[in-house]
Protein backbone atom coordinates (compact mmCIF):
# COMPACT_ATOMS: atom_id res chain seq x y z
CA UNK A 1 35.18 -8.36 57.92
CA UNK A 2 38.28 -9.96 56.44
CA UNK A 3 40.85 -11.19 57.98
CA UNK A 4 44.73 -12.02 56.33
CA UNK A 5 47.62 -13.81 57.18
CA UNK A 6 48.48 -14.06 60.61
CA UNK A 7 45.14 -12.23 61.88
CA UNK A 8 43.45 -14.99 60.07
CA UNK A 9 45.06 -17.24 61.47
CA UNK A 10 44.93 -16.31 65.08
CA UNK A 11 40.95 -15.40 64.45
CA UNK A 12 40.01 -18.96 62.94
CA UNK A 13 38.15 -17.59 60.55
CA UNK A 14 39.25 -15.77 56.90
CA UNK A 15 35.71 -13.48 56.52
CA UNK A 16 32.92 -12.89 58.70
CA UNK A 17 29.98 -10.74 58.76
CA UNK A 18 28.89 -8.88 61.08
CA UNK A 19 26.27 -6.35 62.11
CA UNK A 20 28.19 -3.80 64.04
CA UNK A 21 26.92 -2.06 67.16
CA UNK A 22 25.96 1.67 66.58
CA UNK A 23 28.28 3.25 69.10
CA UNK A 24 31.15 2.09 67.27
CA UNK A 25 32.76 5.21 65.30
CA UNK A 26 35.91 4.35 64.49
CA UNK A 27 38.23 1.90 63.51
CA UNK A 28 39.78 1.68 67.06
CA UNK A 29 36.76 1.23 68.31
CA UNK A 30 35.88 -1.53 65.98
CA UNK A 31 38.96 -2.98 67.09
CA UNK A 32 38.44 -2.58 70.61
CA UNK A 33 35.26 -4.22 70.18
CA UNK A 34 36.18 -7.07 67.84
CA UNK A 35 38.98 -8.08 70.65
CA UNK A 36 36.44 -9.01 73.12
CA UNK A 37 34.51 -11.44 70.76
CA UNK A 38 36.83 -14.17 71.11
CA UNK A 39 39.93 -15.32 72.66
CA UNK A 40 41.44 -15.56 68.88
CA UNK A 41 40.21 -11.74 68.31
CA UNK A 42 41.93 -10.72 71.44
CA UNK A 43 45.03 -11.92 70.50
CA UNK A 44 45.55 -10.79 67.17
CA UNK A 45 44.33 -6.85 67.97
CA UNK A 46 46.46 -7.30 71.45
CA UNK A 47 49.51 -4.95 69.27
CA UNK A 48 47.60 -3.01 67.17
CA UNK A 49 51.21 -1.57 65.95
CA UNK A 50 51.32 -4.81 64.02
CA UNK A 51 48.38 -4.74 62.04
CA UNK A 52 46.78 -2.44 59.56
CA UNK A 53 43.09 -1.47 58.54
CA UNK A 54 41.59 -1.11 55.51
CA UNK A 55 38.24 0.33 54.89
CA UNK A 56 36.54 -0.22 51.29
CA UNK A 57 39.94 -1.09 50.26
CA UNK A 58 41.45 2.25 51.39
CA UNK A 59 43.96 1.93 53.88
CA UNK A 60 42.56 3.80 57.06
CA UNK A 61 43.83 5.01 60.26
CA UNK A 62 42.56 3.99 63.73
CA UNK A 63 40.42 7.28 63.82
CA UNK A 64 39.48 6.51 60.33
CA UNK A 65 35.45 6.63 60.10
CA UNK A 66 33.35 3.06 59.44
CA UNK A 67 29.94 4.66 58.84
CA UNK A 68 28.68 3.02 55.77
CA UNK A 69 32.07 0.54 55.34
CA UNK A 70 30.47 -2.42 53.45
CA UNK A 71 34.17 -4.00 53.89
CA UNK A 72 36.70 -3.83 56.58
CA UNK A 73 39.95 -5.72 56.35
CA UNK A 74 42.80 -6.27 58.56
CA UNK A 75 46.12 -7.45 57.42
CA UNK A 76 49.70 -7.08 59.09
CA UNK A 77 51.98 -4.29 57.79
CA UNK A 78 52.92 -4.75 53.97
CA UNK A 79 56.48 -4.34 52.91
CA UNK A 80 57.69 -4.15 49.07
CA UNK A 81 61.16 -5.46 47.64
């Protein structure tokens, strides 16, 4: 897992690794499961309109598959100029 910007900041931590539970599908539910492992998670998935996923450096939707992801990122929305 990586974390950027402000989700890094609210988790504590820039990169962890984790071995995921096999009833997690999806990126929501990867969400919804990384929110209850700290009070830091929980507030940085609370909107999850204000942050964005990507898997293996692909960005991916919340119903996007994580079978297999060896990287999972999650960044707030980027903007060009």
């Amino acid at each position: 897992m990586l974390y950027f910007a402000w989700v890094r900041e609210r988790v504590g931590v820039a990169e962890e690794t984790i071995d995921l539970p096999p009833a997690l599908v999806t990126v929501a539910d990867l969400l919804d499961w990384l929110a209850t492992r700290s009070p830091g998670h929980a507030a940085a998935l609370s909107d999850r309109s204000a942050v964005r996923v990507g898997v293996d450096q692909d960005f991916a939707g919340f119903d996007a598959p994580i079978a297999g992801a060896r990287e999972i990122a999650i960044f707030p929305p980027v903007t060009g100029g």
